[in-house]
PDB file of N, CA and C in Angstrom:
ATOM      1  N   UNK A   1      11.409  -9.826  23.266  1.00  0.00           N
ATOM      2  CA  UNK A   1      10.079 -10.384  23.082  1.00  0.00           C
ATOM      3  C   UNK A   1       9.562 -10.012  21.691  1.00  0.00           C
ATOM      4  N   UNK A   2       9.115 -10.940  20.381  1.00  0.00           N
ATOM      5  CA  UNK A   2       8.370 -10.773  19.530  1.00  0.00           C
ATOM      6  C   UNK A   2       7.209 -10.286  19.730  1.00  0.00           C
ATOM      7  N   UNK A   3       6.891  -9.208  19.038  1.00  0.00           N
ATOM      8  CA  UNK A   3       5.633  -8.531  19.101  1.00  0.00           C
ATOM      9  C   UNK A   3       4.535  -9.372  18.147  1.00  0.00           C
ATOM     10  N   UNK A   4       3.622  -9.831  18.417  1.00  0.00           N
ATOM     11  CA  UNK A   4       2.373 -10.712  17.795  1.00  0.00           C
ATOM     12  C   UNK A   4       2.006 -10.062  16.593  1.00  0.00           C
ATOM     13  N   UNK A   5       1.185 -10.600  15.432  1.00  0.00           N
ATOM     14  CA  UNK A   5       1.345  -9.730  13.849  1.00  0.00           C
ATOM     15  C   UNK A   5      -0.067  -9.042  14.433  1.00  0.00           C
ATOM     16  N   UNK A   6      -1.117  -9.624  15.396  1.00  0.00           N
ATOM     17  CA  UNK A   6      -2.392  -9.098  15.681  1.00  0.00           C
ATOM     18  C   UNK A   6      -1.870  -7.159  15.984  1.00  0.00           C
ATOM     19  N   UNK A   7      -1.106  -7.442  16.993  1.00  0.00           N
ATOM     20  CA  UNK A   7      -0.392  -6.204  17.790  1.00  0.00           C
ATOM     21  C   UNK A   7      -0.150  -5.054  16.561  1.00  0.00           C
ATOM     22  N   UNK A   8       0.796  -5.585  15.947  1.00  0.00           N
ATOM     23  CA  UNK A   8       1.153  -4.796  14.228  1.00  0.00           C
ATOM     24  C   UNK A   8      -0.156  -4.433  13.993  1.00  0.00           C
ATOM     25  N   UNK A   9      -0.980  -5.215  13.641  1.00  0.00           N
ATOM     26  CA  UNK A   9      -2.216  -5.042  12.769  1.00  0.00           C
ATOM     27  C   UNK A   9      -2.949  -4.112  13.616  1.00  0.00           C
ATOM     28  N   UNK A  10      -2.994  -3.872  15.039  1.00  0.00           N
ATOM     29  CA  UNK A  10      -3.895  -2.838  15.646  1.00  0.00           C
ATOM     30  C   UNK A  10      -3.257  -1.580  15.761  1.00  0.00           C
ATOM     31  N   UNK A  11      -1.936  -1.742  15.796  1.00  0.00           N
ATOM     32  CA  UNK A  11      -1.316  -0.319  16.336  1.00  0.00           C
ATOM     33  C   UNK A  11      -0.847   0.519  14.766  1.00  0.00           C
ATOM     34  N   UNK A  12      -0.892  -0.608  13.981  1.00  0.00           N
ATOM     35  CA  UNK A  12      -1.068  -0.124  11.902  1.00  0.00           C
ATOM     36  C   UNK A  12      -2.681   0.682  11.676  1.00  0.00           C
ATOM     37  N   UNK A  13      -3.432   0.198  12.326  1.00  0.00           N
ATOM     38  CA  UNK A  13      -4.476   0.308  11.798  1.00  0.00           C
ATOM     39  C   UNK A  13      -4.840   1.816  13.005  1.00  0.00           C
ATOM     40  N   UNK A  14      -4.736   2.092  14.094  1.00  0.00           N
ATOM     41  CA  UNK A  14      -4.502   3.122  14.812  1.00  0.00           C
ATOM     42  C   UNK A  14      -3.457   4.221  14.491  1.00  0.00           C
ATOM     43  N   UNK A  15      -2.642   4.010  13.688  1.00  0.00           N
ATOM     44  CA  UNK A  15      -1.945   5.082  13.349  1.00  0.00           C
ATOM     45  C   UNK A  15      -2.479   5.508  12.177  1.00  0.00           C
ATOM     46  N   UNK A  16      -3.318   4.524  10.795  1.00  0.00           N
ATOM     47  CA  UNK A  16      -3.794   4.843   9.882  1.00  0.00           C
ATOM     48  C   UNK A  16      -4.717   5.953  10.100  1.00  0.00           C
ATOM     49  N   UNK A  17      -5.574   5.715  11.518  1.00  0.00           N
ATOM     50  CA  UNK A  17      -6.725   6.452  12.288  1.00  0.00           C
ATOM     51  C   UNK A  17      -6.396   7.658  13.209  1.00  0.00           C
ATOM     52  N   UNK A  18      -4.826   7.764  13.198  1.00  0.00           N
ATOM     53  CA  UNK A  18      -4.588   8.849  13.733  1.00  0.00           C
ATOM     54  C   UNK A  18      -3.834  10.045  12.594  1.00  0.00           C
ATOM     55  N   UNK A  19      -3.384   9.514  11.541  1.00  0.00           N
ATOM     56  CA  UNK A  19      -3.050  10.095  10.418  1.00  0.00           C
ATOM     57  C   UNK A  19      -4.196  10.707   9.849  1.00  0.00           C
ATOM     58  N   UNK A  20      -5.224   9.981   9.787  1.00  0.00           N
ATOM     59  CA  UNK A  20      -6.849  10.528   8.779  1.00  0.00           C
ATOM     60  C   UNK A  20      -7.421  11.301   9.952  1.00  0.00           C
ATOM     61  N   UNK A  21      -7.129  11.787  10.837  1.00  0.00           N
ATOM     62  CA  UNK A  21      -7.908  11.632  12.401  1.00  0.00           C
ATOM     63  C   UNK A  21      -9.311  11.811  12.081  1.00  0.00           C
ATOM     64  N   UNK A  22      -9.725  10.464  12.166  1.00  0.00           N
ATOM     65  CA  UNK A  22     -10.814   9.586  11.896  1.00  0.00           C
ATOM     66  C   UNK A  22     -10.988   8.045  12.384  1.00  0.00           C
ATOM     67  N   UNK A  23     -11.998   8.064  12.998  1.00  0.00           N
ATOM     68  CA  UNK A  23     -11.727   6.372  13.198  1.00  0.00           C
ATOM     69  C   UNK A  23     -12.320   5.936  12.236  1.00  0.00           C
ATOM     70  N   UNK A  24     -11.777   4.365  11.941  1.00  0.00           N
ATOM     71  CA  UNK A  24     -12.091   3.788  11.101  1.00  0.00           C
ATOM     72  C   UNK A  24     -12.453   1.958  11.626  1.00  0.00           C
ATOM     73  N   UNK A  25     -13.436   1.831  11.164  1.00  0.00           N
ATOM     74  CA  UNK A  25     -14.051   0.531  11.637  1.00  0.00           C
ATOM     75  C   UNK A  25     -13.353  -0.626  11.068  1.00  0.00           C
ATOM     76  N   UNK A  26     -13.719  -1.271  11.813  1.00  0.00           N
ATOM     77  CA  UNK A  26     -12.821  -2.992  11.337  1.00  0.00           C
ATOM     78  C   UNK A  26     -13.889  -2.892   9.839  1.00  0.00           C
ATOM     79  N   UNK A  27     -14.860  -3.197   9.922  1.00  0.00           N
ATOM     80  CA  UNK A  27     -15.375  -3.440   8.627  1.00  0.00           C
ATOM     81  C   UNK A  27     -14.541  -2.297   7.263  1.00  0.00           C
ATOM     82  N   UNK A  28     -14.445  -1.336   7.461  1.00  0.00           N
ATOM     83  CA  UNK A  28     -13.656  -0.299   6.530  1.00  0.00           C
ATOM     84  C   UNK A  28     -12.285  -0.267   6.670  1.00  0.00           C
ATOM     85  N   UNK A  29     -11.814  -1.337   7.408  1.00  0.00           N
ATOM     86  CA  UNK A  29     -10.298  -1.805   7.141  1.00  0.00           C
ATOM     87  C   UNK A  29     -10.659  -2.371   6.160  1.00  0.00           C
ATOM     88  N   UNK A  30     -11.129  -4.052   6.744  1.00  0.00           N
ATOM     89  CA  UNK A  30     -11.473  -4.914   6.054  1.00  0.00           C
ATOM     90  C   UNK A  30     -11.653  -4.509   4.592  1.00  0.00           C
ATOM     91  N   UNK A  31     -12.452  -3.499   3.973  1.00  0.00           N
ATOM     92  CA  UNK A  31     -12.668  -2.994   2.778  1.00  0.00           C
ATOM     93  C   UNK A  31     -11.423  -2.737   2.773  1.00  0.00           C
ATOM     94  N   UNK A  32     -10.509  -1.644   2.800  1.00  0.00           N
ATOM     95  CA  UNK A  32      -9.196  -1.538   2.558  1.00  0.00           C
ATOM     96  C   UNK A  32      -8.247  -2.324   2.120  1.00  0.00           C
ATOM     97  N   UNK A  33      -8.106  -3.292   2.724  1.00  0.00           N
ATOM     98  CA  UNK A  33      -7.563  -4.843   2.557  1.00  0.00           C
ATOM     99  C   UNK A  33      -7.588  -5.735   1.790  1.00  0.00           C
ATOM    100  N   UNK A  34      -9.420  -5.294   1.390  1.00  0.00           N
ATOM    101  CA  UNK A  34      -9.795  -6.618   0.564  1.00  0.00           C
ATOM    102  C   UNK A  34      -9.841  -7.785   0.782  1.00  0.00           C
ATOM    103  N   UNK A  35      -9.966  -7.764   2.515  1.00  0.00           N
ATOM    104  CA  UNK A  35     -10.822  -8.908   3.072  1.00  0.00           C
ATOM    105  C   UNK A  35     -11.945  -8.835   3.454  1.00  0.00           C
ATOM    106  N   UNK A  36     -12.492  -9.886   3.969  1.00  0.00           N
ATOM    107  CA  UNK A  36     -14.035  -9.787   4.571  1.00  0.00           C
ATOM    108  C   UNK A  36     -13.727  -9.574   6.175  1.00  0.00           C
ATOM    109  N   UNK A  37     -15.057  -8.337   6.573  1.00  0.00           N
ATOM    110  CA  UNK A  37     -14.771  -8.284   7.891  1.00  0.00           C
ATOM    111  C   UNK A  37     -14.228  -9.507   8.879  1.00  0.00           C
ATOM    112  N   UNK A  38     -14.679 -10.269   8.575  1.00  0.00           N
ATOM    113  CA  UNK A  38     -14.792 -11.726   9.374  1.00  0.00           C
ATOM    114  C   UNK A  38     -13.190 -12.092   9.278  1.00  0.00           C
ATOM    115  N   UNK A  39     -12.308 -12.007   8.202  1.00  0.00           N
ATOM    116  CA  UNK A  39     -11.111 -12.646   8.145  1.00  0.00           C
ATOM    117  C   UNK A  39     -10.098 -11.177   9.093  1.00  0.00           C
ATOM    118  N   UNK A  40     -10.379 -10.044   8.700  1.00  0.00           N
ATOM    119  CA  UNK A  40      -9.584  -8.866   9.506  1.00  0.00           C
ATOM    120  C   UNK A  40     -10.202  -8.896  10.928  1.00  0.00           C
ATOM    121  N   UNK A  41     -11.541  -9.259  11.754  1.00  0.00           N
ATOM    122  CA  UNK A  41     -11.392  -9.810  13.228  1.00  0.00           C
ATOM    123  C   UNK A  41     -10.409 -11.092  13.651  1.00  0.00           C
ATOM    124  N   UNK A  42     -10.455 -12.017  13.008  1.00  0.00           N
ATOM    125  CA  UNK A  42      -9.719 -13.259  13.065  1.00  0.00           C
ATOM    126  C   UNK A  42      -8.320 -12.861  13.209  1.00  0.00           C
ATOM    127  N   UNK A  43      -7.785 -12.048  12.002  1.00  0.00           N
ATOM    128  CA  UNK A  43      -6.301 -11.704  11.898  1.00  0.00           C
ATOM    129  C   UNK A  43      -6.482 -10.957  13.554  1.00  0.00           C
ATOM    130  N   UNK A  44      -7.446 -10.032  14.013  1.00  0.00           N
ATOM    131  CA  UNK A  44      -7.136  -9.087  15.133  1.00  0.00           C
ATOM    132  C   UNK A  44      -6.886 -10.041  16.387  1.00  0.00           C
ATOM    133  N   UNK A  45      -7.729 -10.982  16.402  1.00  0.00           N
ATOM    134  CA  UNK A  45      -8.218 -12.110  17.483  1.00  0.00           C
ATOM    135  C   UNK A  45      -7.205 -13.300  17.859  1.00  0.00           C
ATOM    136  N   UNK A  46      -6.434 -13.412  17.046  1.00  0.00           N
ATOM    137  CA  UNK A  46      -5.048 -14.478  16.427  1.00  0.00           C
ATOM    138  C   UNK A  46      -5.933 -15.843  16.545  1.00  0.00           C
ATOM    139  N   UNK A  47      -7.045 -15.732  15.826  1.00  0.00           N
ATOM    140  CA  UNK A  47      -7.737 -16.898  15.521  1.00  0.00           C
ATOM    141  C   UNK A  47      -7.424 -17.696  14.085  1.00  0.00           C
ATOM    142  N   UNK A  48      -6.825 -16.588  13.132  1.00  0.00           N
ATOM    143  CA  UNK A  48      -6.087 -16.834  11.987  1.00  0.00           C
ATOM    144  C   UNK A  48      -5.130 -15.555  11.594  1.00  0.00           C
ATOM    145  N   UNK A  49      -4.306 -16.102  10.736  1.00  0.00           N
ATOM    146  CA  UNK A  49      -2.610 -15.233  10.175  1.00  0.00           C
ATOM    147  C   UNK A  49      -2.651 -15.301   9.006  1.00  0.00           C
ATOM    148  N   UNK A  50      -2.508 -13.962   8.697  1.00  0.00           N
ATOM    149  CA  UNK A  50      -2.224 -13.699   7.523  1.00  0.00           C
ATOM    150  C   UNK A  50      -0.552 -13.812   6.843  1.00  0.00           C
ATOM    151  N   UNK A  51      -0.632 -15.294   6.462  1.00  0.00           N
ATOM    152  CA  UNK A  51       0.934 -15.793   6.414  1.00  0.00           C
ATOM    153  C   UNK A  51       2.240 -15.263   5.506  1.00  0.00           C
ATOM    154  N   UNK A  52       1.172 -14.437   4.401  1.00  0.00           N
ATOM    155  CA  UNK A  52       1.867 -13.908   3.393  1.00  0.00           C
ATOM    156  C   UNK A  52       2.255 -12.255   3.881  1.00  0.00           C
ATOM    157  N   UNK A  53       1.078 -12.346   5.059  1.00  0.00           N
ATOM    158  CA  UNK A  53       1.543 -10.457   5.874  1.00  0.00           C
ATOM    159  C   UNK A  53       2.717 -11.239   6.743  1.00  0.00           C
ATOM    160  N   UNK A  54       2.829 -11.818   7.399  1.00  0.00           N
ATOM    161  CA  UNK A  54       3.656 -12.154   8.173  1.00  0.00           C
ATOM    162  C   UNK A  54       5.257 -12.341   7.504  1.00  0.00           C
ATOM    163  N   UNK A  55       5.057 -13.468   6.404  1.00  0.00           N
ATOM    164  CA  UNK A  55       6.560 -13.315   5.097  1.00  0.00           C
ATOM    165  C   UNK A  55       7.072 -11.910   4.889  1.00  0.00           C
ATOM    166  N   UNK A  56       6.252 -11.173   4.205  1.00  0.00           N
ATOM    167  CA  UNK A  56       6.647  -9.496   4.227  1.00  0.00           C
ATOM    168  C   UNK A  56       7.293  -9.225   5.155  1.00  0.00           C
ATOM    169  N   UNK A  57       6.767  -8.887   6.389  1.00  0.00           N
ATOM    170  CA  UNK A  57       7.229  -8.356   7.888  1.00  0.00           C
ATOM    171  C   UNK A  57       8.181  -8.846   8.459  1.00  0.00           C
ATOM    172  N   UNK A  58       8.490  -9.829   8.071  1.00  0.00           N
ATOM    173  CA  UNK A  58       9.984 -10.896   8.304  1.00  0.00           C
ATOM    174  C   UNK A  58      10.768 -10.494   7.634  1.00  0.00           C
ATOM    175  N   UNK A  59      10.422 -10.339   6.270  1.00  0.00           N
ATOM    176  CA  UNK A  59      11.314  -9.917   4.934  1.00  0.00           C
ATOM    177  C   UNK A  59      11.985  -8.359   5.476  1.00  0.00           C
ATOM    178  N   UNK A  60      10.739  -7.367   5.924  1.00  0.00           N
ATOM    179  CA  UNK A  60      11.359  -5.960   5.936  1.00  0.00           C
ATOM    180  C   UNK A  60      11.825  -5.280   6.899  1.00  0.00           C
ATOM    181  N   UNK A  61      11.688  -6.551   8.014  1.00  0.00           N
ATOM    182  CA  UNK A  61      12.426  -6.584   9.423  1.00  0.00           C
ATOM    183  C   UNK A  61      14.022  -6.536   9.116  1.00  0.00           C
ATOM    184  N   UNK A  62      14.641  -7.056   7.908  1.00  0.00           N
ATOM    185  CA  UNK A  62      15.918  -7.362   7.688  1.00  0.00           C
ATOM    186  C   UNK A  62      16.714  -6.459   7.361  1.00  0.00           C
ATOM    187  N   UNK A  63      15.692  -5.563   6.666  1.00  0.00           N
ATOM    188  CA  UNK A  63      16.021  -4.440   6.193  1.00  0.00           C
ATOM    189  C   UNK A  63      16.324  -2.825   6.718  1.00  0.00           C
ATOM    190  N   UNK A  64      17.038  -1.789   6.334  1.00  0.00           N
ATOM    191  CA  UNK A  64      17.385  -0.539   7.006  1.00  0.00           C
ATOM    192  C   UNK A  64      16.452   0.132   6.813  1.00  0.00           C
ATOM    193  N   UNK A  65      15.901   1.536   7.689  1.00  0.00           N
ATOM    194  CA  UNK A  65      14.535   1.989   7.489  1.00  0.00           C
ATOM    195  C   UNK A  65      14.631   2.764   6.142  1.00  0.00           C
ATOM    196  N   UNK A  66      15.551   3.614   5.351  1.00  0.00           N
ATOM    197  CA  UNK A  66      15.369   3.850   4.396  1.00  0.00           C
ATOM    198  C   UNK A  66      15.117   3.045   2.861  1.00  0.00           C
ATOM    199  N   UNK A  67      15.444   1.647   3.115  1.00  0.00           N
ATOM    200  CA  UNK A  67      14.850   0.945   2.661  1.00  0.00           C
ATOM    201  C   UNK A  67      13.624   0.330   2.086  1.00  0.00           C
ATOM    202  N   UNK A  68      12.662   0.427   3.830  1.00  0.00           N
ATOM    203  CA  UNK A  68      11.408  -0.034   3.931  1.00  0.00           C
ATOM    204  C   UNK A  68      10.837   1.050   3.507  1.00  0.00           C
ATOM    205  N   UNK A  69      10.956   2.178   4.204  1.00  0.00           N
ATOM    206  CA  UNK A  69      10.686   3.772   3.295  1.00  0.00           C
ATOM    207  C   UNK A  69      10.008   3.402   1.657  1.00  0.00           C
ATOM    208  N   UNK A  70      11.379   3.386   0.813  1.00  0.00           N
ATOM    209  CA  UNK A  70      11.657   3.051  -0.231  1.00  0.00           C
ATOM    210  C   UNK A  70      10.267   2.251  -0.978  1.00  0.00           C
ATOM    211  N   UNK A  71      10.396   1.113  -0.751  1.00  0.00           N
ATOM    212  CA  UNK A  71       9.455  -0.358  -0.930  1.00  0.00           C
ATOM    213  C   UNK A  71       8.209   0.146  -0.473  1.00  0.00           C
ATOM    214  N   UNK A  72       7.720   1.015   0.807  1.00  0.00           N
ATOM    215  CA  UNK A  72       6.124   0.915   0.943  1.00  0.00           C
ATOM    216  C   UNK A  72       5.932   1.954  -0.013  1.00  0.00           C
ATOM    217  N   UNK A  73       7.071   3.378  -0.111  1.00  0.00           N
ATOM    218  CA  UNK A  73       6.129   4.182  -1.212  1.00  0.00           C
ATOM    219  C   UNK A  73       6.316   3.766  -2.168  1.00  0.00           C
ATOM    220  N   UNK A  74       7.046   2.984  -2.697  1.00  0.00           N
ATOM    221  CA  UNK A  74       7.111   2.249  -4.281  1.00  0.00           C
ATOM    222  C   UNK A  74       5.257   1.843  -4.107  1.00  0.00           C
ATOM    223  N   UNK A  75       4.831   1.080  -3.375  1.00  0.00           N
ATOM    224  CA  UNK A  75       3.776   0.120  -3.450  1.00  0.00           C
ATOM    225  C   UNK A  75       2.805   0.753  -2.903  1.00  0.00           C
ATOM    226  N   UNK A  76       2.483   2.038  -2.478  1.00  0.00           N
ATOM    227  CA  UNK A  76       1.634   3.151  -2.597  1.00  0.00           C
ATOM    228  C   UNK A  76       1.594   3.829  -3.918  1.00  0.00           C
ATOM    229  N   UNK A  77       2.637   4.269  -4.413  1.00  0.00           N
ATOM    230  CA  UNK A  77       2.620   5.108  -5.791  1.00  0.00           C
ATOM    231  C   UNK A  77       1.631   3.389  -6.602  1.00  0.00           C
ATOM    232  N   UNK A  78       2.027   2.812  -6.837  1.00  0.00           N
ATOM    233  CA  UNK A  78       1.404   1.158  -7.489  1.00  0.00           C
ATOM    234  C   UNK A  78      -0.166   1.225  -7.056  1.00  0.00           C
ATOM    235  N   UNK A  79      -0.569   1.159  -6.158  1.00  0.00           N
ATOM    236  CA  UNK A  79      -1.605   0.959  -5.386  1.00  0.00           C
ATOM    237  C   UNK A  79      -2.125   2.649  -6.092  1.00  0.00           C
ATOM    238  N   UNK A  80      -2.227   3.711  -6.200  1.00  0.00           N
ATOM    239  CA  UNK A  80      -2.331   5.220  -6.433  1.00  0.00           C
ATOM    240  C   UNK A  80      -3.065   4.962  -7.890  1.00  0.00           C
ATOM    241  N   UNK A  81      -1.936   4.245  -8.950  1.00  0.00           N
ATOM    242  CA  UNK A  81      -2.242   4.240 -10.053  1.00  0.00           C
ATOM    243  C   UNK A  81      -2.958   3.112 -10.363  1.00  0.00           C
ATOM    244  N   UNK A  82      -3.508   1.982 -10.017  1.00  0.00           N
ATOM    245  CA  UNK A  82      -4.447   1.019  -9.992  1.00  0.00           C
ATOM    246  C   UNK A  82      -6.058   1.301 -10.084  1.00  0.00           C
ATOM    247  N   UNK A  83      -6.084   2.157  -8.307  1.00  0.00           N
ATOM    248  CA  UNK A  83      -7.508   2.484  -8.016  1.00  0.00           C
ATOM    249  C   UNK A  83      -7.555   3.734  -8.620  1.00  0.00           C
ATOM    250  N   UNK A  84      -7.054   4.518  -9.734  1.00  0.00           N
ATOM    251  CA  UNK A  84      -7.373   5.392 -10.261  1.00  0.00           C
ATOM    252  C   UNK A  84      -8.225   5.484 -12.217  1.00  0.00           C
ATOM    253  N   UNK A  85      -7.374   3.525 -12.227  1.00  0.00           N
ATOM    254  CA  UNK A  85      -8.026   3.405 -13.417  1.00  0.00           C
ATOM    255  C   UNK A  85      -9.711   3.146 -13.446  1.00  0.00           C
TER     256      UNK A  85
END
């Protein structure tokens, strides 16, 4: 059985909240994201897909976990040095 991208997106966003142990509101995802609350309920609701999250997740499904490893901290260290300028 395929797991739904909503499913990803809640049990991503619950581990983010169990890592910070802190909850964190849809609206302060949403900030995270750099969407508007309104589009991160929709993604939660499967009222709309985020098609280009979905390409990724297909893409790194293919892949071995030291791999994906690899690629998210590449694009954390990226993301690190951005919001620091």
């Amino acid at each position: 059985m395929k797991m739904k991208l909503a499913h990803v997106l809640y049990k991503i966003h619950k581990l983010i909240e169990a890592k910070e142990l802190q909850s964190i509101t849809q609206k302060e995802m949403a900030r995270r994201l750099s969407v508007s609350e309104r589009t991160y309920i929709e993604w939660l609701r499967e009222t709309n897909e985020p098609i280009a999250m979905k390409a990724i997740l297909d893409m790194l499904s293919q892949l071995n976990d030291d791999d994906i490893v690899r690629i998210v901290r590449t694009w954390g260290k990226q993301l690190e040095k951005t919001s620091s300028h």
